[in-house]
Protein backbone atom coordinates (compact mmCIF):
# COMPACT_ATOMS: atom_id res chain seq x y z
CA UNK A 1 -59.38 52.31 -50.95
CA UNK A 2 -56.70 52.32 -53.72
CA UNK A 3 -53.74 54.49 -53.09
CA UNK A 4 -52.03 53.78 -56.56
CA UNK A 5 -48.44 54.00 -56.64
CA UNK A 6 -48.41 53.27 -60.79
CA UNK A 7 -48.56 57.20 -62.49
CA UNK A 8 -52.35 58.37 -62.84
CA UNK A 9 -51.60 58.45 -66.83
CA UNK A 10 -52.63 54.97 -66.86
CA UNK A 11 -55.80 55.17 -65.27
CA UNK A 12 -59.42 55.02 -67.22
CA UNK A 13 -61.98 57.59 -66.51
CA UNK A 14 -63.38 55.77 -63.86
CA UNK A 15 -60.14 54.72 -61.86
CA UNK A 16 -59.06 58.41 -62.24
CA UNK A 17 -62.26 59.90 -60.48
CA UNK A 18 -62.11 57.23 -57.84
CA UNK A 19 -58.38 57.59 -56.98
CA UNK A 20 -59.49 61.31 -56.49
CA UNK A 21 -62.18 60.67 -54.30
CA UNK A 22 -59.91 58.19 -52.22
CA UNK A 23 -56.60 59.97 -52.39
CA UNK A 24 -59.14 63.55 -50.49
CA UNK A 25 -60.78 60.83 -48.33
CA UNK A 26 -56.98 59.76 -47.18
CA UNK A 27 -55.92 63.19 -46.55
CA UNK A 28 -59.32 63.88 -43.94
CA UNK A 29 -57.27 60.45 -42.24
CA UNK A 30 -54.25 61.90 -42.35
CA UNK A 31 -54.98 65.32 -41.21
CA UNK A 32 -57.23 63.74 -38.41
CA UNK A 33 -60.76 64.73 -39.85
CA UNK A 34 -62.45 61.66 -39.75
CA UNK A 35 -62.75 58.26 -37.72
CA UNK A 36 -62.75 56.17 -40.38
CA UNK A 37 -60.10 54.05 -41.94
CA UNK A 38 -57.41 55.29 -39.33
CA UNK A 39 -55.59 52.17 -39.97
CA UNK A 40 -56.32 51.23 -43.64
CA UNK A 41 -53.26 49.71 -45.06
CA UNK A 42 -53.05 52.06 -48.26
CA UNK A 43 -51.95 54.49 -45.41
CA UNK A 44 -49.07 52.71 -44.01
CA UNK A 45 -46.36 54.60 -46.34
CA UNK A 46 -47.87 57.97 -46.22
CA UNK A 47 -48.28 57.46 -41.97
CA UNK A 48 -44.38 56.45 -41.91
CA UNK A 49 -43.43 59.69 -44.03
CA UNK A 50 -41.93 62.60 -41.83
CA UNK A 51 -44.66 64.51 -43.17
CA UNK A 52 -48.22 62.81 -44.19
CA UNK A 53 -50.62 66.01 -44.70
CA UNK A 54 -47.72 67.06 -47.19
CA UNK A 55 -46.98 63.87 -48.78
CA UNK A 56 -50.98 63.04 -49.58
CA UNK A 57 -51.35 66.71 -50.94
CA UNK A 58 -48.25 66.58 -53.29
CA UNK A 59 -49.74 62.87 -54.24
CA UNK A 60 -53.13 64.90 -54.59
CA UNK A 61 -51.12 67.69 -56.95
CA UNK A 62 -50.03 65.08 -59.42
CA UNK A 63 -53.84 63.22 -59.53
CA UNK A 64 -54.96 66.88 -60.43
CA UNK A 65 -52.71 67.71 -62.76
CA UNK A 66 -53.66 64.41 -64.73
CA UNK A 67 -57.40 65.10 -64.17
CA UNK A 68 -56.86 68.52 -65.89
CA UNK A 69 -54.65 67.28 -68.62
CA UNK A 70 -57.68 65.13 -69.52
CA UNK A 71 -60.32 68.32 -69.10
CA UNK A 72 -61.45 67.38 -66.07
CA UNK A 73 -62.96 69.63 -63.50
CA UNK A 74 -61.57 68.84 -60.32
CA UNK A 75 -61.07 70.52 -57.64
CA UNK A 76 -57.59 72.68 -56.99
CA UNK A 77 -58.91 74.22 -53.68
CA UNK A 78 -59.06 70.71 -51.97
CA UNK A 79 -55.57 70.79 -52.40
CA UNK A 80 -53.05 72.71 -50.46
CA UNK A 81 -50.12 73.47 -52.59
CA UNK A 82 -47.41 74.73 -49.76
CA UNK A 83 -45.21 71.65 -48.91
CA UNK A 84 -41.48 70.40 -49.49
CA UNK A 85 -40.72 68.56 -51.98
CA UNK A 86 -40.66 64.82 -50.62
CA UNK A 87 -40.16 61.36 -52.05
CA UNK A 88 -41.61 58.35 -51.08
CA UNK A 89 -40.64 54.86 -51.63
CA UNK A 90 -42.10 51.82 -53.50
CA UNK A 91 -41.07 48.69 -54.29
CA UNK A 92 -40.34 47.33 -58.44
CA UNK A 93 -42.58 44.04 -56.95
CA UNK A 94 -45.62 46.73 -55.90
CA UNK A 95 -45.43 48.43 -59.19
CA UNK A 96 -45.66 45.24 -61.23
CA UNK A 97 -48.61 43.64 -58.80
CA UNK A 98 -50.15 47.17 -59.49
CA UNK A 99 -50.14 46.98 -62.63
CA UNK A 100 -51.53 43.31 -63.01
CA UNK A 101 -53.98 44.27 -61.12
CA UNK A 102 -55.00 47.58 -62.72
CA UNK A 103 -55.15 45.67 -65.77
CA UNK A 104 -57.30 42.69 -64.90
CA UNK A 105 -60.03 45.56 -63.78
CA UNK A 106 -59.43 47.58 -67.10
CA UNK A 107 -60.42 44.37 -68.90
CA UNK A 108 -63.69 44.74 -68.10
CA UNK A 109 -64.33 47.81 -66.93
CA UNK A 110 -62.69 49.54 -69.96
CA UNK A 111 -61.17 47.70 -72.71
CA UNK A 112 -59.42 50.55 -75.04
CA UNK A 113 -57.96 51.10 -72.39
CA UNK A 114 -56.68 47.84 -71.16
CA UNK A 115 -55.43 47.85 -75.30
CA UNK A 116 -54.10 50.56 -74.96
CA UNK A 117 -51.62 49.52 -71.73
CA UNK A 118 -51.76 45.84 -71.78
CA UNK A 119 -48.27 45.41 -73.67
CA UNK A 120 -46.41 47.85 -70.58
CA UNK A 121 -44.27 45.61 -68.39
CA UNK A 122 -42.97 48.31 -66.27
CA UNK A 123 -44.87 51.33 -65.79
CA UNK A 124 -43.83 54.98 -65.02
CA UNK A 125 -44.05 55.32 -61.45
CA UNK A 126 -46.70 58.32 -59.09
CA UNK A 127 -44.25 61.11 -59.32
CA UNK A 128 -43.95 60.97 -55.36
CA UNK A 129 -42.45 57.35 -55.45
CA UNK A 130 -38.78 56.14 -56.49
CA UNK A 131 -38.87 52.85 -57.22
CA UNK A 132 -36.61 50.42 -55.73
CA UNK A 133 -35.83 46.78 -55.95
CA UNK A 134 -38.17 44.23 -53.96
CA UNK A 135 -41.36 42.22 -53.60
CA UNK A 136 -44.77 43.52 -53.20
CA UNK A 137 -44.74 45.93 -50.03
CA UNK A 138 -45.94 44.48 -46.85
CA UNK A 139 -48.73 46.51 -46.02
CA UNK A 140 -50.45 45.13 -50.00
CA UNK A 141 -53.52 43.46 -49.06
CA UNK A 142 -53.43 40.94 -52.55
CA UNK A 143 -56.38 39.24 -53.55
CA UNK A 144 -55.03 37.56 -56.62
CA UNK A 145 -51.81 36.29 -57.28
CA UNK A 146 -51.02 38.11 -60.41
């Protein structure tokens, strides 16, 4: 599961559909409709929120919107749309190890892409997350040093 906290805008086809399918799979967690991955790490900052359900369904708002900028046909009902607005936290470090890592994936998986993003050094932040300063967030499970 990949909970991205880099905006959806630089996702390919592919990486947008899954984040979808992960970002409704976290929200079943959070809302306490399924077993599985209870304590996935993705989780963490959405768990430590004062409110989860609404945080993952205004992360799920944003995912959509992008989805149907791009004439995709996800959707809206999945979502519900009644919550504060709320901000969540992420570090500068986890937005530039998301980034590496988004575009080490893109190189294969979808070049014009990858072109098209590879110059960015800092990315536009998930519209639920302020960035602040620090290192990659604890709860990152790395598998490269990027």
């Amino acid at each position: 599961m990949r909970i991205w906290s880099i905006h959806p805008k630089y996702l390919d086809a592919k990486g947008l559909v899954a984040l979808w399918r992960e970002s409704l799979l976290a929200k079943h967690v959070l809302e306490g409709k399924t077993k599985g991955y209870r304590n996935h790490p993705q989780l963490t900052r959405f768990k430590n929120s004062k409110n989860p359900v609404a945080a993952i369904n205004k992360y799920l708002t944003i995912v959509y919107k992008e989805a149907v900028s791009r004439n995709y046909n996800f959707n809206s009902s999945k979502i519900q749309f009644e919550f504060k607005p709320l901000r969540l936290y992420v570090t500068d470090g986890q937005m530039h190890y998301e980034l590496k890592h988004l575009l080490n994936k893109l190189k294969t998986r979808d070049p014009d892409k990858y072109k098209a993003i590879k110059t960015i050094e800092t990315c536009d932040p998930h519209p639920l997350f302020k960035v602040i300063n620090g290192k990659v967030e604890p709860w990152e499970v790395k598998k490269k040093s990027y």
